[in-house]
Protein backbone atom coordinates (compact mmCIF):
# COMPACT_ATOMS: atom_id res chain seq x y z
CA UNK A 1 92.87 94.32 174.38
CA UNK A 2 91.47 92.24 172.02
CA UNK A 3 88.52 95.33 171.47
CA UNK A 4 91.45 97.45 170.73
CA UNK A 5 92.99 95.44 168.22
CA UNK A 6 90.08 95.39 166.19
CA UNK A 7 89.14 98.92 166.86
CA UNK A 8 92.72 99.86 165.09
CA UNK A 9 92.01 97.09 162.29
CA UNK A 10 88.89 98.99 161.41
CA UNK A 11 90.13 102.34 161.74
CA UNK A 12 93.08 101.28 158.90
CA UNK A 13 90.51 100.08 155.95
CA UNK A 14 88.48 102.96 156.41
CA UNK A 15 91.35 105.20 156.17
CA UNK A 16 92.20 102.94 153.21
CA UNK A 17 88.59 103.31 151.96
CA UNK A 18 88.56 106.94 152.13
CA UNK A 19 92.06 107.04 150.59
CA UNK A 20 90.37 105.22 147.62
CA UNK A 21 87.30 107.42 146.85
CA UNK A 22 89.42 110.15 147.37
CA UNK A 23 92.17 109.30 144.87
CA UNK A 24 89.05 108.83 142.61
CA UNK A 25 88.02 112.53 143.16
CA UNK A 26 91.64 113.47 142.46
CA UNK A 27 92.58 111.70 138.89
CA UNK A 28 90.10 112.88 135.79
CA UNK A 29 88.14 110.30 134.19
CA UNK A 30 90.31 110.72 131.25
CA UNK A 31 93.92 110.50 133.02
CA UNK A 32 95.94 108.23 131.07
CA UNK A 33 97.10 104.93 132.04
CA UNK A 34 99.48 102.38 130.87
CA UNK A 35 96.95 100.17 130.01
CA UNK A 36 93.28 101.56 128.87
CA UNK A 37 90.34 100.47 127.37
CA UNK A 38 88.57 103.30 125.53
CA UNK A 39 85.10 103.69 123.45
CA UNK A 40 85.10 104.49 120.02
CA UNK A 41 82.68 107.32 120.79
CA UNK A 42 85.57 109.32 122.82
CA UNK A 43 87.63 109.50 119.36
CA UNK A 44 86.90 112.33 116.76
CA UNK A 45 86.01 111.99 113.65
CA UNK A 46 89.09 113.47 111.22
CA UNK A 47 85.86 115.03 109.24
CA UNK A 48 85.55 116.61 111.96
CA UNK A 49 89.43 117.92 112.62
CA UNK A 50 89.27 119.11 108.71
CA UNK A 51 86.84 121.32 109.16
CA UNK A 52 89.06 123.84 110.37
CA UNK A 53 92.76 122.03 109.62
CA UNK A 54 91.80 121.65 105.65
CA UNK A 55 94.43 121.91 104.21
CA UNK A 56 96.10 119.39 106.59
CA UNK A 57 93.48 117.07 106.10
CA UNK A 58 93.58 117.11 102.69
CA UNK A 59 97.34 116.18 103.26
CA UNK A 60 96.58 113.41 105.03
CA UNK A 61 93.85 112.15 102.69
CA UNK A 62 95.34 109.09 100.80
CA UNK A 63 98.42 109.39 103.12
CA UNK A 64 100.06 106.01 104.27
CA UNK A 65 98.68 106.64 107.92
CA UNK A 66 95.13 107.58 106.14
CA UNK A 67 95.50 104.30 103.80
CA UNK A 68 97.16 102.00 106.64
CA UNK A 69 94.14 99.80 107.15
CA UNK A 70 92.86 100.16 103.61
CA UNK A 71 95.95 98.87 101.41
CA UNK A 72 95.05 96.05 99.98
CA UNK A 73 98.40 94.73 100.01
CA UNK A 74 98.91 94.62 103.56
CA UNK A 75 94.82 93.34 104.49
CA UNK A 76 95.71 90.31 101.92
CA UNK A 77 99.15 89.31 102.62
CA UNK A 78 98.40 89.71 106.52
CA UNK A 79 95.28 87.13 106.02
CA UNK A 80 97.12 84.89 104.20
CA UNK A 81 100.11 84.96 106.12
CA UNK A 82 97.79 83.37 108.94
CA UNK A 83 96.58 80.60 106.92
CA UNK A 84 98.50 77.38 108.16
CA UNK A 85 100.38 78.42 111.09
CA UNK A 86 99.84 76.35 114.22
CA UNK A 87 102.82 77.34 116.58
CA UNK A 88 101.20 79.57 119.24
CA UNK A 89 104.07 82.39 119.10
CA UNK A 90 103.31 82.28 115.43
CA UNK A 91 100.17 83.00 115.23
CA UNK A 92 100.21 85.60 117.95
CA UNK A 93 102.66 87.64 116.17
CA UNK A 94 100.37 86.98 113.03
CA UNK A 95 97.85 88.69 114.66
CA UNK A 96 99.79 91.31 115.95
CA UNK A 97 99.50 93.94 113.09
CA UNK A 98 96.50 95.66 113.91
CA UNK A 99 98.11 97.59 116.88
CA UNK A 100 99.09 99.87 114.16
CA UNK A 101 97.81 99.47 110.96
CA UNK A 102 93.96 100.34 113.16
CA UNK A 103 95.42 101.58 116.15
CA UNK A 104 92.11 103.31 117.45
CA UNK A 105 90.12 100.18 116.68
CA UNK A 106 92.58 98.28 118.85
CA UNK A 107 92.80 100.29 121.36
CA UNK A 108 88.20 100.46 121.57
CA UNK A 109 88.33 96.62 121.10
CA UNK A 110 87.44 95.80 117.26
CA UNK A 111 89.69 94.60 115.27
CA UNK A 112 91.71 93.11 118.55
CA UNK A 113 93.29 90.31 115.79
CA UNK A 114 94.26 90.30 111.81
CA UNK A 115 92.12 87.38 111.54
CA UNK A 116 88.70 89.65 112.88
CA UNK A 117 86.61 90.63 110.49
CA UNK A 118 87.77 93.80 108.87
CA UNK A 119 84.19 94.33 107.22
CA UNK A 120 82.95 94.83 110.77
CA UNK A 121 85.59 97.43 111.45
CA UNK A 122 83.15 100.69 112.50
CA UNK A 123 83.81 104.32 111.31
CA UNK A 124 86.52 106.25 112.11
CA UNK A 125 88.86 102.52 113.45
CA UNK A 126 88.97 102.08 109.86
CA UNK A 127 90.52 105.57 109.12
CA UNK A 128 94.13 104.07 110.03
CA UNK A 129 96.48 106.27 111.81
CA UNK A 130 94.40 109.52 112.13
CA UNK A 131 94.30 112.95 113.83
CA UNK A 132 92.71 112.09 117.26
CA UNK A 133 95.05 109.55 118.11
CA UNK A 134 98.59 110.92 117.45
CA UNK A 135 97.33 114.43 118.80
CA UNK A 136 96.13 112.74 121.95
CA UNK A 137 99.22 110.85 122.70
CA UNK A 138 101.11 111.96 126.17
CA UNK A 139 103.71 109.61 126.96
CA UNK A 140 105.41 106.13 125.82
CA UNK A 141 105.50 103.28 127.74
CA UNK A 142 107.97 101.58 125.10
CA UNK A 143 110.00 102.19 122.02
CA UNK A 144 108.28 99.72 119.66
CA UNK A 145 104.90 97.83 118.45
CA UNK A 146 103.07 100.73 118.92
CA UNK A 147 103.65 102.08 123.20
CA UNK A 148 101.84 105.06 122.86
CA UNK A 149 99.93 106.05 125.90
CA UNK A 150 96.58 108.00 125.23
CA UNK A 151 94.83 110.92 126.79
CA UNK A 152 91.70 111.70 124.31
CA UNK A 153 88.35 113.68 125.32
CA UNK A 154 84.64 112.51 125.67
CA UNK A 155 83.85 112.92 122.01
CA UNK A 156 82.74 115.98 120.34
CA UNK A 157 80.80 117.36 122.74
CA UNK A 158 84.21 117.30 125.14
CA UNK A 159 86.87 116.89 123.19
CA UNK A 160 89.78 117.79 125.74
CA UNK A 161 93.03 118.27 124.91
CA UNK A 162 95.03 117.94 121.80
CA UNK A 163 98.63 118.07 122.07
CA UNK A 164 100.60 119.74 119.40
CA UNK A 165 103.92 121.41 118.76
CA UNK A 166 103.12 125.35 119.43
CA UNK A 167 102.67 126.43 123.12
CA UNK A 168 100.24 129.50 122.23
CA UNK A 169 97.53 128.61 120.56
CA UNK A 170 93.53 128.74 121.18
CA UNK A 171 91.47 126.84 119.38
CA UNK A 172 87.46 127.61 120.06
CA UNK A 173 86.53 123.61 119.40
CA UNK A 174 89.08 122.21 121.86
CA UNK A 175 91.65 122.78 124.25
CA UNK A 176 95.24 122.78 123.33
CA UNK A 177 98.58 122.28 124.68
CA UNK A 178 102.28 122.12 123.50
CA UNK A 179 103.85 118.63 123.39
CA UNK A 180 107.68 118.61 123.40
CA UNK A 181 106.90 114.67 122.41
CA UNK A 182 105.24 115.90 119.21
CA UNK A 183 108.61 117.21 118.00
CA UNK A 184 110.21 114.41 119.10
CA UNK A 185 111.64 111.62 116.74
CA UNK A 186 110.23 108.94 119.59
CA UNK A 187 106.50 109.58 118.87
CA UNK A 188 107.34 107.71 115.32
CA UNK A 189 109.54 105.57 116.89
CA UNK A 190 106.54 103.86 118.83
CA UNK A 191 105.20 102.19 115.64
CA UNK A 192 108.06 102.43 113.36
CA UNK A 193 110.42 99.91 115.02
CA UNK A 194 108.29 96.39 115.55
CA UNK A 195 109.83 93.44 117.59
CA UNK A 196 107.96 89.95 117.38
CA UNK A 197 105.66 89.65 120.01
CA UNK A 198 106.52 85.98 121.32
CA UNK A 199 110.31 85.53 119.94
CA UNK A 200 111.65 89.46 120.30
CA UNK A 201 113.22 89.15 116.41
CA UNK A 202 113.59 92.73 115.38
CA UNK A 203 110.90 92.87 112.23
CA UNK A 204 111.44 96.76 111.75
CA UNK A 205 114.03 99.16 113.52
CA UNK A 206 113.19 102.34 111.36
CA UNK A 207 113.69 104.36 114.56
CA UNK A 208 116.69 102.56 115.68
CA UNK A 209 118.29 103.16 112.60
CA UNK A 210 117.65 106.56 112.76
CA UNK A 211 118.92 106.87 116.51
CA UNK A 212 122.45 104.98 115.87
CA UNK A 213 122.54 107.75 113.03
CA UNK A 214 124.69 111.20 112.19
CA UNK A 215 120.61 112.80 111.73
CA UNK A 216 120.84 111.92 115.69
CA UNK A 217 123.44 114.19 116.51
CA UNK A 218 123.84 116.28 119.99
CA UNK A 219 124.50 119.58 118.14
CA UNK A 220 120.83 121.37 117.60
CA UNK A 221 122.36 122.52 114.47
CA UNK A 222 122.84 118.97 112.85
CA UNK A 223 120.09 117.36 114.76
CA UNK A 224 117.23 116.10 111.73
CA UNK A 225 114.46 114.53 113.85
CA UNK A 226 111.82 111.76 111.57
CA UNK A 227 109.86 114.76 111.56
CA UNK A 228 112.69 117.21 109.93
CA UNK A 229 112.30 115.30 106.47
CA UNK A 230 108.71 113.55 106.69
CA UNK A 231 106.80 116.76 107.60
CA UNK A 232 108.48 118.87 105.71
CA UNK A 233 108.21 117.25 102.20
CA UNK A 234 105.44 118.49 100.04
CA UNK A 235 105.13 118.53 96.17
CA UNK A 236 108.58 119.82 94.58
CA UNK A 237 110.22 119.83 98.07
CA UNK A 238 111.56 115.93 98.55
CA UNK A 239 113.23 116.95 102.03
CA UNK A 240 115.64 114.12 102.21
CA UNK A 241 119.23 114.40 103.41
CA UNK A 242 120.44 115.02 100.21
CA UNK A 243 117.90 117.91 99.35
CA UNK A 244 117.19 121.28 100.84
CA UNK A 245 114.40 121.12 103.61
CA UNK A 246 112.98 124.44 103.65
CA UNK A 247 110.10 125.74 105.90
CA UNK A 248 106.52 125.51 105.50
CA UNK A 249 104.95 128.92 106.24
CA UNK A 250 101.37 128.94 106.78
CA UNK A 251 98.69 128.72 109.30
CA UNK A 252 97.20 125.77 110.74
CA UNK A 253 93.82 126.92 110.00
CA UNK A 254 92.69 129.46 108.04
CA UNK A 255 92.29 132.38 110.17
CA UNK A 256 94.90 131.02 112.75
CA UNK A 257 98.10 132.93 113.73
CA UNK A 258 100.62 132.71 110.62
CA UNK A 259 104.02 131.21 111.38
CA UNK A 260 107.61 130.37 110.23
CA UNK A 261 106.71 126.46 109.63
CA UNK A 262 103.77 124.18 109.97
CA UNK A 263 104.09 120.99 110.06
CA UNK A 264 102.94 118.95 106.71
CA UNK A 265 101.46 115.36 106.68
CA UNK A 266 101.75 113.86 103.63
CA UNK A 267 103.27 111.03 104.96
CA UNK A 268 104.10 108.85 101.82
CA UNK A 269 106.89 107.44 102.59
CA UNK A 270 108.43 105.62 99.48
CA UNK A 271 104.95 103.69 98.76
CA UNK A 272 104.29 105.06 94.91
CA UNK A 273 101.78 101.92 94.57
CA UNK A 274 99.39 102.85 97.01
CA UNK A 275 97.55 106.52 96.50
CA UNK A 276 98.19 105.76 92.70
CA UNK A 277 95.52 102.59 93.85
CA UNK A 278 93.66 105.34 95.46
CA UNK A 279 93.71 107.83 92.15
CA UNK A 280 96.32 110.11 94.35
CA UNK A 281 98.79 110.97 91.69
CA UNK A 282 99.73 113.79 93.50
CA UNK A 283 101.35 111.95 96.23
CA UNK A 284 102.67 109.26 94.31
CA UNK A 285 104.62 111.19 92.44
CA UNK A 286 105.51 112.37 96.03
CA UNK A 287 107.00 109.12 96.68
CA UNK A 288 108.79 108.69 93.87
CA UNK A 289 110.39 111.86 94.30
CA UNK A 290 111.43 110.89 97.57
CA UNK A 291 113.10 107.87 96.50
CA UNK A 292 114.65 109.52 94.18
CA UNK A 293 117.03 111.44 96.45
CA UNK A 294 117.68 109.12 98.95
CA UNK A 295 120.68 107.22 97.32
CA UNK A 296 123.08 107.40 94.50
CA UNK A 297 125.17 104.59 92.80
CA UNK A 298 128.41 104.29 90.86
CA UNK A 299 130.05 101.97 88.22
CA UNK A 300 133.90 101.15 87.65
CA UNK A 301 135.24 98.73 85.81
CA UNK A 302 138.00 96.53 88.00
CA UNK A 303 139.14 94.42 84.72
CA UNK A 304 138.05 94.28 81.36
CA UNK A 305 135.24 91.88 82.33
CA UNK A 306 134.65 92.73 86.02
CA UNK A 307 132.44 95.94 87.10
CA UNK A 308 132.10 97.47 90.59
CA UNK A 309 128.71 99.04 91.42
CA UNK A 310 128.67 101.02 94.45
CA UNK A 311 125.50 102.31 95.98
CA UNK A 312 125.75 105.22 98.63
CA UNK A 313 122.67 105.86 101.18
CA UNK A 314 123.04 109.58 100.93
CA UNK A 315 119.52 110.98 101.57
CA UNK A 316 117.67 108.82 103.77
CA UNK A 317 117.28 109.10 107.41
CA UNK A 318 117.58 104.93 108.01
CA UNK A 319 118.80 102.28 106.54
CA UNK A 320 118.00 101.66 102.63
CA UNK A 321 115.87 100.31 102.65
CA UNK A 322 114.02 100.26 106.26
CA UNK A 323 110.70 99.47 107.54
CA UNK A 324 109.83 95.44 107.07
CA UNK A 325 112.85 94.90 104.96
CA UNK A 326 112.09 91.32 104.16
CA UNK A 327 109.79 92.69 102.12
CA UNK A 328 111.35 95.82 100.70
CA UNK A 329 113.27 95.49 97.58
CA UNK A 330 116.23 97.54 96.55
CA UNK A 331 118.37 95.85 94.08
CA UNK A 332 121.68 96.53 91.20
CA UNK A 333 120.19 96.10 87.68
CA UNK A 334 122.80 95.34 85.53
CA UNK A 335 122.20 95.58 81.54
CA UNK A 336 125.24 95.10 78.68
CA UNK A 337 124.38 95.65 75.31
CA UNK A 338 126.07 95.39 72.23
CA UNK A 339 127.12 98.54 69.64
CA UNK A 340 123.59 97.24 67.88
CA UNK A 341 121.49 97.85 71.06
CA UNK A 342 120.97 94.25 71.68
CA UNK A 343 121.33 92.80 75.11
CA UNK A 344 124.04 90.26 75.65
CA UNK A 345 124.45 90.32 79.41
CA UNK A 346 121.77 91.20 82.24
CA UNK A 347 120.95 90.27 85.96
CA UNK A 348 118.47 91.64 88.30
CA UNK A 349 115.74 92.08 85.95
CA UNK A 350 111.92 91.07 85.94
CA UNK A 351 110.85 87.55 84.54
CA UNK A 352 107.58 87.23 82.91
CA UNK A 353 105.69 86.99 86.04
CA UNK A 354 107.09 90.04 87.80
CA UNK A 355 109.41 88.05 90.06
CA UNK A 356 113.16 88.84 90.57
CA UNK A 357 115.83 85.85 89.94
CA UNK A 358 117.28 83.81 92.34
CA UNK A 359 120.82 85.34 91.76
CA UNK A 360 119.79 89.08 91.73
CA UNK A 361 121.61 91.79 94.42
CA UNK A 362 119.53 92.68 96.43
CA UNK A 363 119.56 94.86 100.01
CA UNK A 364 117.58 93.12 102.53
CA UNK A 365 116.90 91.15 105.46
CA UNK A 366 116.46 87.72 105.42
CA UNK A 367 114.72 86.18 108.61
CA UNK A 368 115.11 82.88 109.88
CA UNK A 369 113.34 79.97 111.84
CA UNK A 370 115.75 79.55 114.60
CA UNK A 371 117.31 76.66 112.41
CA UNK A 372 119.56 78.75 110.31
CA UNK A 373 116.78 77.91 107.19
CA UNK A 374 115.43 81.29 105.77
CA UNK A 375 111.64 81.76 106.22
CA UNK A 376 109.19 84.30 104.08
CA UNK A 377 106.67 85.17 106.67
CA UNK A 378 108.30 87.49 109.79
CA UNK A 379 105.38 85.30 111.96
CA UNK A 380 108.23 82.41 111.83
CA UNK A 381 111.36 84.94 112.21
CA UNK A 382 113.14 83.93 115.63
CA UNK A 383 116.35 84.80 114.05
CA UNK A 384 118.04 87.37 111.77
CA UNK A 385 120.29 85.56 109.01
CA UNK A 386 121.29 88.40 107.01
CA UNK A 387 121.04 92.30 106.90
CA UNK A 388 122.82 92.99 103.78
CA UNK A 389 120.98 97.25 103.71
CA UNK A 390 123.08 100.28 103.66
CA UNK A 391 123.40 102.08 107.11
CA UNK A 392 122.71 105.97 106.93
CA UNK A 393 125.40 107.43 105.28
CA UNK A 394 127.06 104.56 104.17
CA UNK A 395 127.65 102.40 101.20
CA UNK A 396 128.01 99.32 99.61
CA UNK A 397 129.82 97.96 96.97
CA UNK A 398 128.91 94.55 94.53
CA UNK A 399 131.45 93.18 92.12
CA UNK A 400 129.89 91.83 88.57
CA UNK A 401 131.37 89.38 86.12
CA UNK A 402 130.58 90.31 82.72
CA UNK A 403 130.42 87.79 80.62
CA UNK A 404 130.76 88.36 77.43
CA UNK A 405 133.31 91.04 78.43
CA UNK A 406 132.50 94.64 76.85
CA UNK A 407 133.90 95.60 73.73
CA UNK A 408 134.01 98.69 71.98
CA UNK A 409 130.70 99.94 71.20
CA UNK A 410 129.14 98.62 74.09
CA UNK A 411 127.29 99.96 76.93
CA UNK A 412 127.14 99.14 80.22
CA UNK A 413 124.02 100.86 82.48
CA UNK A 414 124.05 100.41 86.06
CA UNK A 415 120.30 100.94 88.00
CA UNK A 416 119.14 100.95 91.76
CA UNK A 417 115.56 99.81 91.50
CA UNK A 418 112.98 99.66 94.48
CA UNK A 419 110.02 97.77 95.15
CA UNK A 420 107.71 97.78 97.92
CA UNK A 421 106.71 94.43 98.07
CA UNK A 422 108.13 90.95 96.34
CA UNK A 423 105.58 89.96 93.36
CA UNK A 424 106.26 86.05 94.23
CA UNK A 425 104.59 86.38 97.73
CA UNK A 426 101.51 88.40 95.38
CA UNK A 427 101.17 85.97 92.91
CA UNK A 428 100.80 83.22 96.09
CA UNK A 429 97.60 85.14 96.90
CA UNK A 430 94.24 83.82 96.26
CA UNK A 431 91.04 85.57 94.58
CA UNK A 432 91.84 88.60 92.12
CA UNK A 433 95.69 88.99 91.26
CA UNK A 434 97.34 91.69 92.69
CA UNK A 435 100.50 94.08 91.19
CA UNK A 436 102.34 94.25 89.87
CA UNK A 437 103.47 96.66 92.00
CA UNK A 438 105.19 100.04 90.56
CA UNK A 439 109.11 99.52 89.93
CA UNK A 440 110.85 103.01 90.69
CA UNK A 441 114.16 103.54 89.30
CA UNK A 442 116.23 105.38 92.74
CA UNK A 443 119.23 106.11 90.96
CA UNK A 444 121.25 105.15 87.33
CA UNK A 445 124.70 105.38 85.80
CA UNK A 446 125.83 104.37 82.14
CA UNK A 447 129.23 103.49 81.01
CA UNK A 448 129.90 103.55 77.17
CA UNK A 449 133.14 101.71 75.71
């Protein structure tokens, strides 16, 4: 009996064993998993991609997914931002970063941390958000700090498959395959909303914004996906909500099929500061642009020495402003000046060192420590204070007292200003200054009396 019993005992693991090897046989080497560990070596260079996509690469080139490892403003701030912490959930979300600012160096194992040595970084990790790791993306394991699940080749010598938005093409260099999540507003969504990784704060909820939005909407015919505006801007087309969005005809390489729309990546976002630090004046001006027609603002006067400024989020996608809105600054500048031209009433303009005043309005978050006091750096944010930004399609409205109140003669001019990034955390940063950053003027009205 006893013979038995172990005769059935062995017969089950080696059916288990056999299971094994052959579920091995089954599943590729490359089938994707939630979690994976790849080599750098499996990743193609985007030198490589632009060989035959060139005039997508050279869209990408000095793009904010090209440039996302190599702004200086976010390698400095992150650094410094690690200096002095000692709470473990602190420092872990200070870390954090690199999951997408160097997402194929994270996911090959260098950088791993903010505070490894970015020197060290090796080729193509340090190319930021590039063409062989969105076009091998095949599914999302979760809607935020970067969930994308990854399916790339063996290198150049096997590329495999890269995953696109057309279902009939046939490339010679490697194999291809439509992608309905490459036309869907969730393959940004992955790295564009960020939650902190020990407290759950929401740091950025670009995508979320966008999904609670009208852009969202169930009818095909009003539906605007992240991809309807940002890859279809190019130089003289904006492509916000409040501008025309007009196809892209063209071929994605040069002797490929011609069709009604291909895809652009610019990808500047409203960053003006960074290609013009890269000598890209093309695609600052880009930016700018954008900003441009993404919100308009109004001025009333509610008694002879009170003003109403309303600000209306009419072309962008998200909230104004979105991404790490701590740091983003959109604010009212408000300028009276007498019949002469000299000023005799202002708020929300620059002091001598770049910085905003204390009393300026401003649309932003404002984090907190779980206290209810108001903290700078998002590694200490376990709570939201205040969200004070204008939802898509909203607006807001700010009251002014003028004081003196205008007379005849004088003007009153009204302008939305934005900022990527506060000068008072860049003038906290040690070695060679840095800013100040670009100021672009959004939107501006002008009452005379």
């Amino acid at each position: 009996m006893q013979n038995k019993i172990r005769i059935q005992i062995l017969a089950t693991w080696c059916g288990l064993i056999f299971l094994c090897i052959g579920l091995v046989w089954v599943l590729p080497s490359g089938a994707p998993t939630k979690e994976m560990v790849f080599k750098l070596d499996q990743f193609i260079d985007p030198e490589t991609c632009g060989a035959c996509h060139d005039e997508i690469m050279a869209q990408w080139q000095n793009s904010m997914h090209h440039l996302s490892h190599k702004d200086p403003v976010y390698t400095r701030v992150a650094k410094f931002y690690l200096q002095g912490l000692t709470e473990a959930g602190h420092i872990t979300e200070a870390e954090s970063c690199v999951k997408c600012h160097t997402p194929v160096g994270y996911v090959t194992g260098f950088p791993k941390k903010v505070s490894d040595e970015f020197s060290q970084i090796e080729g193509i990790a340090a190319q930021g958000i590039q063409c062989d790791y969105c076009h091998v993306a095949v599914d999302i394991t979760k809607m935020y700090n970067n969930g994308l699940v990854l399916s790339p080749g063996q290198g150049e010598d096997a590329p495999g498959i890269k995953y696109g938005p057309f279902d009939d093409t046939e490339p010679e260099f490697h194999d291809a395959a439509f992608s309905k999540l490459h036309t869907d507003s969730k393959i940004c969504g992955t790295c564009h909303d960020v939650k902190h990784v020990a407290f759950g704060t929401d740091l950025e909820t670009t995508y979320t914004e966008w999904e609670n939005g009208p852009y969202n909407s169930p009818d095909p015919e009003k539906h605007v996906s992240c991809q309807g505006c940002h890859m279809y801007q190019r130089p003289g087309v904006p492509a916000t909500g409040s501008t025309p969005r007009p196809e892209n005809p063209g071929s994605a390489t040069p002797d490929a099929k011609q069709r009604p729309h291909i895809f652009t990546h610019y990808f500047v976002g409203a960053n003006s500061g960074l290609p013009q630090m890269f000598s890209d004046k093309e695609k600052s001006a880009m930016a700018v642009a954008r900003l441009r027609h993404a919100a308009e603002i109004s001025l009333e006067m509610e008694k002879e020495n009170t003003a109403r400024v309303v600000v209306s989020n009419t072309g962008a996608g998200h909230s104004l402003p979105t991404g790490l809105a701590d740091m983003r600054q959109v604010w009212i500048e408000l300028t009276l000046t007498d019949k002469d031209g000299n000023i005799v009433y202002q708020t929300g303009v620059l002091d001598k060192n770049n910085e905003l005043p204390e009393n300026t309005v401003i649309f932003n978050t404002i984090f907190g420590d779980g206290k209810g006091n108001p903290v700078i750096n998002i590694a200490k944010a376990k709570e939201i204070l205040s969200d004070t930004r204008i939802p898509v399609g909203k607006s807001a409205s700010r009251l002014f007292a003028l004081n003196p109140a205008p007379r005849r003669g004088y003007t009153l001019t009204a302008r939305l200003l934005y900022r990527s990034m506060p000068q008072k955390i860049l003038n906290q940063l040690p070695g060679e200054p840095l800013g100040p950053l670009p100021v672009v003027e959004m939107a501006a009205v002008r009452k005379e009396f």
